[in-house]
PDB file of N, CA and C in Angstrom:
ATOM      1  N   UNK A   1       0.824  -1.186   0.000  1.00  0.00           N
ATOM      2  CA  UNK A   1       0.000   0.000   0.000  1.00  0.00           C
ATOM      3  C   UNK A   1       0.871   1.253   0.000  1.00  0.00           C
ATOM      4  N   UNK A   2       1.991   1.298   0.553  1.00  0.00           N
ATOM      5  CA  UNK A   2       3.104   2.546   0.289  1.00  0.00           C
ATOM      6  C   UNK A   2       3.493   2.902  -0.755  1.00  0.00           C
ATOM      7  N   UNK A   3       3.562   1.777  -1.954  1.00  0.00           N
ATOM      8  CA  UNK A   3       3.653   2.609  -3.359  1.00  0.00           C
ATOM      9  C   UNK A   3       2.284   2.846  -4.487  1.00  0.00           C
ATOM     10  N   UNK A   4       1.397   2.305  -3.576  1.00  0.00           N
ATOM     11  CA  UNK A   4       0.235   2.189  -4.725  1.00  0.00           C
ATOM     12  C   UNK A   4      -0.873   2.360  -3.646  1.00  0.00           C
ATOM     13  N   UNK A   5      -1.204   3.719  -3.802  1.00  0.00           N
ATOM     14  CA  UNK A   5      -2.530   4.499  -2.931  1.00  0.00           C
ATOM     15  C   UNK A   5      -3.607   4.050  -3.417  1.00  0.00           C
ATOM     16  N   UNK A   6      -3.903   3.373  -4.311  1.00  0.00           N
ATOM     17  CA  UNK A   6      -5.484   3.316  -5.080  1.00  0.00           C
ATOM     18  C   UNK A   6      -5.172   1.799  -5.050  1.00  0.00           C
ATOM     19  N   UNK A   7      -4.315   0.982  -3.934  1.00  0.00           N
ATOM     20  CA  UNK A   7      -4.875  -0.241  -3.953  1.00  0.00           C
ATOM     21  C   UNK A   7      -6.026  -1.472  -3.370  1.00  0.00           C
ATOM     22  N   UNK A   8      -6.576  -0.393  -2.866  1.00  0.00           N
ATOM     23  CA  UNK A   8      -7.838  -0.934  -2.700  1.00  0.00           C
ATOM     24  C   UNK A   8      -8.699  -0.691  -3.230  1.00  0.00           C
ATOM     25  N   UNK A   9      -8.815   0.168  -4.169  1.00  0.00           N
ATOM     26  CA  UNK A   9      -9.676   0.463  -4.866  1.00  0.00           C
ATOM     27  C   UNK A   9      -9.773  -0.182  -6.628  1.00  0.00           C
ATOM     28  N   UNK A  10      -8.567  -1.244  -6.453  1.00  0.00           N
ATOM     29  CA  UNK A  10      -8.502  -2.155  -7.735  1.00  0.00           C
ATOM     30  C   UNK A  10      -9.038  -3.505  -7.360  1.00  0.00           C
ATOM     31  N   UNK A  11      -9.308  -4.070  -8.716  1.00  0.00           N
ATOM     32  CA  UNK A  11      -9.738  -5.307  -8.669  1.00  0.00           C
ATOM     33  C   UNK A  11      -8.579  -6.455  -8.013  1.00  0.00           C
ATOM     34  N   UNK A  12      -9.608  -7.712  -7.622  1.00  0.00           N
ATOM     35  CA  UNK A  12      -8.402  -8.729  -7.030  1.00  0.00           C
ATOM     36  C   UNK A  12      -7.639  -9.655  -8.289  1.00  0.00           C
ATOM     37  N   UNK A  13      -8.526  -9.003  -9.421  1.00  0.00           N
ATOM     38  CA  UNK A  13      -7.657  -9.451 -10.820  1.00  0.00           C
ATOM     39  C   UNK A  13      -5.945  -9.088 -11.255  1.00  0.00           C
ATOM     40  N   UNK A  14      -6.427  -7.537 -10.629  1.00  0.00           N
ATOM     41  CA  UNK A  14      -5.049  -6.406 -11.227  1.00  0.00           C
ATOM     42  C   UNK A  14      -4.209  -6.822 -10.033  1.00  0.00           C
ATOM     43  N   UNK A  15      -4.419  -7.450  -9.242  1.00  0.00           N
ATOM     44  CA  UNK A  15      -3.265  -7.617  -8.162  1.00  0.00           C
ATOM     45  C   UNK A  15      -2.605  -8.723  -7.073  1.00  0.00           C
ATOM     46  N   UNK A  16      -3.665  -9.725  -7.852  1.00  0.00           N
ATOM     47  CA  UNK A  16      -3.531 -11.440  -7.359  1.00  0.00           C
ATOM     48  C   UNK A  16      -1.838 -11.372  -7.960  1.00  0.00           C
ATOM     49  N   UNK A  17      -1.542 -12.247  -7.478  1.00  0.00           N
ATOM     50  CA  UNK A  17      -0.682 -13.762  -8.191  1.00  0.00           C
ATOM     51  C   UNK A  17      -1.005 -14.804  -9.191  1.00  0.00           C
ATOM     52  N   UNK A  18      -0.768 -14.395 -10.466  1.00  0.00           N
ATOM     53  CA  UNK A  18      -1.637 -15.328 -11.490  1.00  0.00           C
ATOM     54  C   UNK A  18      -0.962 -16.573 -11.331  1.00  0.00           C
ATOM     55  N   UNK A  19      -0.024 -17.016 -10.901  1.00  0.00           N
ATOM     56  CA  UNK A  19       0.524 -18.212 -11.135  1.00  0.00           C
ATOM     57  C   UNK A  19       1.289 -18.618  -9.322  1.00  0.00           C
ATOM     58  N   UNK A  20       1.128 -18.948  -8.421  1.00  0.00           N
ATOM     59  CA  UNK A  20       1.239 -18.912  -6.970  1.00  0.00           C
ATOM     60  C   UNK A  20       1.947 -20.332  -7.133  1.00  0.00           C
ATOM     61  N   UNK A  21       3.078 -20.380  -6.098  1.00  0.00           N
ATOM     62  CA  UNK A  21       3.734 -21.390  -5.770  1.00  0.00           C
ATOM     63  C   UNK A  21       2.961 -22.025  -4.714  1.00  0.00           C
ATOM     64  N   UNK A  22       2.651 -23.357  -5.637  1.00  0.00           N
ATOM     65  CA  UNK A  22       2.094 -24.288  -4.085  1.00  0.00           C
ATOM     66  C   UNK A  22       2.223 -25.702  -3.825  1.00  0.00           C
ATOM     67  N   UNK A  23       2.361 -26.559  -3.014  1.00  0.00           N
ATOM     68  CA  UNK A  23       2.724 -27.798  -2.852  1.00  0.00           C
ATOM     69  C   UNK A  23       1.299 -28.488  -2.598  1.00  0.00           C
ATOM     70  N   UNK A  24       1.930 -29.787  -3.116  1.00  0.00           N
ATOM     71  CA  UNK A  24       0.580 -31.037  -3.051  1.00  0.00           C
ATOM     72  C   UNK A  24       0.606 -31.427  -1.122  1.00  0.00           C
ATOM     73  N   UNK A  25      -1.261 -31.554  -0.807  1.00  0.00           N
ATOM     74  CA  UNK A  25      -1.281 -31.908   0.534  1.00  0.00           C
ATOM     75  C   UNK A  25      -0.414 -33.326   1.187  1.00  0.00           C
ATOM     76  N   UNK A  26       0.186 -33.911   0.233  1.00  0.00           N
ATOM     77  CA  UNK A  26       0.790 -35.412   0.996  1.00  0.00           C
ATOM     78  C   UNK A  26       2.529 -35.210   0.622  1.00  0.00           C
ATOM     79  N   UNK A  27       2.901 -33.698   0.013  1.00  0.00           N
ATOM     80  CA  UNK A  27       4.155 -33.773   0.220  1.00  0.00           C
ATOM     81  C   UNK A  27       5.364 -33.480   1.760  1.00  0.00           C
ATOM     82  N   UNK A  28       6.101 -33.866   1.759  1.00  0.00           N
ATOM     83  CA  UNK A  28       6.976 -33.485   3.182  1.00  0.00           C
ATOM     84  C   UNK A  28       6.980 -32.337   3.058  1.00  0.00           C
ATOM     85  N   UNK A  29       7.502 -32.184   4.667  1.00  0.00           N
ATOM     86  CA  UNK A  29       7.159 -30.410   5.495  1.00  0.00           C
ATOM     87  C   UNK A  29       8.909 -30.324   4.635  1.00  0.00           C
ATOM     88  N   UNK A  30      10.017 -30.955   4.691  1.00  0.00           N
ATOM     89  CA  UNK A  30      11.135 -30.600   4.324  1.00  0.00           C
ATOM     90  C   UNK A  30      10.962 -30.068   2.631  1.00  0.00           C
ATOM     91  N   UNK A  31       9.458 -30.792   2.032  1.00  0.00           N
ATOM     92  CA  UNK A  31       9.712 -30.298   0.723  1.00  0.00           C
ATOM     93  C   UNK A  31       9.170 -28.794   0.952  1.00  0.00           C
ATOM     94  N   UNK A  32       8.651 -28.334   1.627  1.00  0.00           N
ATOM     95  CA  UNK A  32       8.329 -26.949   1.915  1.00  0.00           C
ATOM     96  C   UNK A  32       8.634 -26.073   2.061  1.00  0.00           C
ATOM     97  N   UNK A  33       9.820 -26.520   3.011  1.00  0.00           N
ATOM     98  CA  UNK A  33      11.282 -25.639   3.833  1.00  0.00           C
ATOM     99  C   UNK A  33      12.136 -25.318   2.452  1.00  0.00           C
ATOM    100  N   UNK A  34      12.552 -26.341   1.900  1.00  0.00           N
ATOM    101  CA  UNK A  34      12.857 -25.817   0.299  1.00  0.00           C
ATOM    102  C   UNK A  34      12.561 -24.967  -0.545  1.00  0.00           C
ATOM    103  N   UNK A  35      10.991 -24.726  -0.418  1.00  0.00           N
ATOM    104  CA  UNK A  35      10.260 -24.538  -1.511  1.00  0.00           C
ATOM    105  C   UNK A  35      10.236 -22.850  -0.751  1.00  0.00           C
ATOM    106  N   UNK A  36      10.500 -22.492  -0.055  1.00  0.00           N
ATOM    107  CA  UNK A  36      10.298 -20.948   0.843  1.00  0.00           C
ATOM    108  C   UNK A  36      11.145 -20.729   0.346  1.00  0.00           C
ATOM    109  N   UNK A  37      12.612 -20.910   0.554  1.00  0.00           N
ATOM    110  CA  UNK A  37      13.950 -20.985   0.439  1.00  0.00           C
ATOM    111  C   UNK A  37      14.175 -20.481  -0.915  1.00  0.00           C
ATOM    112  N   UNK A  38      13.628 -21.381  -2.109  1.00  0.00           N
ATOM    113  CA  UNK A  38      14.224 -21.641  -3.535  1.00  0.00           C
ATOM    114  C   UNK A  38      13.565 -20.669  -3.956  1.00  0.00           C
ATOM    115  N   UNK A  39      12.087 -20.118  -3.428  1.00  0.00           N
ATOM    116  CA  UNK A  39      11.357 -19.011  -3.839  1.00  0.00           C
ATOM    117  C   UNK A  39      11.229 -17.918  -2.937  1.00  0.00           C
ATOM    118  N   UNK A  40      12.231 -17.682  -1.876  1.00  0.00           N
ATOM    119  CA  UNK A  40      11.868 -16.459  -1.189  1.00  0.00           C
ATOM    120  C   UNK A  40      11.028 -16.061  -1.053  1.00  0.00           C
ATOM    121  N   UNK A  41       9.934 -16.689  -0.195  1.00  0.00           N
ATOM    122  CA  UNK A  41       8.231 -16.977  -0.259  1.00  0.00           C
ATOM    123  C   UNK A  41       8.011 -16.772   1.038  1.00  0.00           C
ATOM    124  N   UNK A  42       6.686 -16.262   1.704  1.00  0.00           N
ATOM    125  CA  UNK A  42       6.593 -16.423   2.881  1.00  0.00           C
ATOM    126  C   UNK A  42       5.282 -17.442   3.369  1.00  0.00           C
ATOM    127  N   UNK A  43       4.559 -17.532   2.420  1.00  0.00           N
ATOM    128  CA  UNK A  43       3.397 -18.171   2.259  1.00  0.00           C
ATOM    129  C   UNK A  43       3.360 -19.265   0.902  1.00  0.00           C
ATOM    130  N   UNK A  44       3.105 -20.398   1.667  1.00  0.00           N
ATOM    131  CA  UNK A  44       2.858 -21.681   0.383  1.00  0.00           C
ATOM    132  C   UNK A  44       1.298 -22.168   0.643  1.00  0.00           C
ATOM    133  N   UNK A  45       0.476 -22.141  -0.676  1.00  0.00           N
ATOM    134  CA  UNK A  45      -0.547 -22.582  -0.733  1.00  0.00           C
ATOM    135  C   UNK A  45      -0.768 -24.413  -0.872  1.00  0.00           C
ATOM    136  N   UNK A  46      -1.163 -24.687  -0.288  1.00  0.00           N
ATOM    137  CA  UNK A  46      -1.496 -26.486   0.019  1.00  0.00           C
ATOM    138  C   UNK A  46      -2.649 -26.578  -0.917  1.00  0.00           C
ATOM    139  N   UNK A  47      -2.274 -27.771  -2.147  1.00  0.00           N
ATOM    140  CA  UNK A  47      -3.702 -28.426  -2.760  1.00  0.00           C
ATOM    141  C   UNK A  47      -3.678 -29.350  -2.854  1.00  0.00           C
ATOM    142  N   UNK A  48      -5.094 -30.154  -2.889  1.00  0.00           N
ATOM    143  CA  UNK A  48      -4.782 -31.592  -3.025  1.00  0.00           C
ATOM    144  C   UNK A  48      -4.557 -32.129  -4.546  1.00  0.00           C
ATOM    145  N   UNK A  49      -4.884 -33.989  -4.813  1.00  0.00           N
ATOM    146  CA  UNK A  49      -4.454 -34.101  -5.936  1.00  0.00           C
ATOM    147  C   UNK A  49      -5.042 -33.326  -7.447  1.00  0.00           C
ATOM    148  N   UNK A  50      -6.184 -32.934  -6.574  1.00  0.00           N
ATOM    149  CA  UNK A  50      -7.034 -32.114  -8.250  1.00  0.00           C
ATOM    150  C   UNK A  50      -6.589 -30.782  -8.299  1.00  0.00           C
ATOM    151  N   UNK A  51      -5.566 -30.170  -7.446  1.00  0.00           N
ATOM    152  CA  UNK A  51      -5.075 -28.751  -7.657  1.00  0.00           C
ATOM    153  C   UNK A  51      -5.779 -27.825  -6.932  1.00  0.00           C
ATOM    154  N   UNK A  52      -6.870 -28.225  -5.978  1.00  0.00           N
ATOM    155  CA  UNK A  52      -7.761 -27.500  -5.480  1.00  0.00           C
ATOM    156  C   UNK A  52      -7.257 -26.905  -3.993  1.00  0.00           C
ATOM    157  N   UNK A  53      -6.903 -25.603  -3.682  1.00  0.00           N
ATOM    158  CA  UNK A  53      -6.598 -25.431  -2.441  1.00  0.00           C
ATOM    159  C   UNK A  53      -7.249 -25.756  -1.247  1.00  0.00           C
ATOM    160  N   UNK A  54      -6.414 -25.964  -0.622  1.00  0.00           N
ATOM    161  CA  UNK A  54      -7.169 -26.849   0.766  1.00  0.00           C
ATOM    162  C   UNK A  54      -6.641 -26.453   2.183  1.00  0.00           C
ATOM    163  N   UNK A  55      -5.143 -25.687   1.930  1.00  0.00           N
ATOM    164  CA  UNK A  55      -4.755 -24.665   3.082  1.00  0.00           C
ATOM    165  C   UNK A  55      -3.917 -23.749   2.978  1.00  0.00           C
ATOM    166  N   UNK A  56      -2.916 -23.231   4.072  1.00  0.00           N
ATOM    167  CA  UNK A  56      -1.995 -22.342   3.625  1.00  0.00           C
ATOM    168  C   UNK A  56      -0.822 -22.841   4.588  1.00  0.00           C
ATOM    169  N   UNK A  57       0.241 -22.772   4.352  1.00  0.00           N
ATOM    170  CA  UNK A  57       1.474 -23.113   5.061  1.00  0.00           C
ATOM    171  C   UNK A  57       2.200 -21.228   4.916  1.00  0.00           C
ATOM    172  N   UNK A  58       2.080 -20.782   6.838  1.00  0.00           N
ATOM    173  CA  UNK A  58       3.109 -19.372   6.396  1.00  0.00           C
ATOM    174  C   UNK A  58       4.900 -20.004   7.012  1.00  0.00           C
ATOM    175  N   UNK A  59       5.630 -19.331   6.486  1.00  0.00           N
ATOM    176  CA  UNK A  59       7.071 -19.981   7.245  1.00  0.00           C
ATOM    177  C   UNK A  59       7.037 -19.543   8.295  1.00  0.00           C
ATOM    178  N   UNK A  60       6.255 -18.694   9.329  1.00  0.00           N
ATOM    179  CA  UNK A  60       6.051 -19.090  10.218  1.00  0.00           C
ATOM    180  C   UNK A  60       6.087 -20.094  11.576  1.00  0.00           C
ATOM    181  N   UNK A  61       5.436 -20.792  10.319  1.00  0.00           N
ATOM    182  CA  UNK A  61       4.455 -22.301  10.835  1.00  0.00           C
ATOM    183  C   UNK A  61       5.738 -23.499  11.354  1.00  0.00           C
ATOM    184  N   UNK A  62       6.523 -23.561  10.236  1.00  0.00           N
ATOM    185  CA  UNK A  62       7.583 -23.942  10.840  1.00  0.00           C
ATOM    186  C   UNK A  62       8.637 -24.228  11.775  1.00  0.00           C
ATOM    187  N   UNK A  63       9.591 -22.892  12.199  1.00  0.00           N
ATOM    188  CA  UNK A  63       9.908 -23.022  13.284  1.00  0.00           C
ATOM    189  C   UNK A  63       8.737 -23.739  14.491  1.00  0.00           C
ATOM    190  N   UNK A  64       7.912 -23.578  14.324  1.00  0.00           N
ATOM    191  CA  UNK A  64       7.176 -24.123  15.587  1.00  0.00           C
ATOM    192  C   UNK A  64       7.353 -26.039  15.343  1.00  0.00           C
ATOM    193  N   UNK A  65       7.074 -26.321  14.345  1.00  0.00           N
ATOM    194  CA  UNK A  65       7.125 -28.063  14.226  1.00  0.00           C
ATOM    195  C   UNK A  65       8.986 -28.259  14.163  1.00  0.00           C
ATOM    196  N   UNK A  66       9.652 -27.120  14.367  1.00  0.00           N
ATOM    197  CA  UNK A  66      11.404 -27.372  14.889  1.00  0.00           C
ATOM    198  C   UNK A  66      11.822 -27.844  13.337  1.00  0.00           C
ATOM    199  N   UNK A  67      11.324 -27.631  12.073  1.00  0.00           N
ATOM    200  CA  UNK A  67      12.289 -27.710  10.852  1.00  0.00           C
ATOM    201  C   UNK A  67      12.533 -26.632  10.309  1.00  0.00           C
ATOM    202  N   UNK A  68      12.445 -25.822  10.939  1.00  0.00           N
ATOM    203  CA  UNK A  68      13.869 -24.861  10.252  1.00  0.00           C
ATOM    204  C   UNK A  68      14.877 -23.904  11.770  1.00  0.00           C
TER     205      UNK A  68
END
């Protein structure tokens, strides 16, 4: 919002993530820790096998289950 004053006043089209990094629900938490890492990410979206989101992993979340 500090460089773009009229961002709330745009659509969630003009300012999504068209293409979002996200991992399948039955992969390892270590493939995750990677996946922050390799994408300087702070948030990974969880889907299952049909691609359908089903949660959110923040890196956060981590330190608390002690892998990173």
């Amino acid at each position: 919002m500090a460089t773009d004053s009229d961002l709330l006043s745009r659509s969630l089209k003009e300012v999504m993530t068209s293409h979002p990094v996200s991992i399948r629900s039955d992969a390892l938490a270590t493939v995750a820790v990677r996946i922050f890492h390799e994408h300087n990410i702070d948030d990974l979206i969880v889907v299952n096998s049909r691609r359908e989101p089903v949660g959110l992993i923040d890196s956060q979340d981590l330190p608390k289950l002690k892998l990173m």
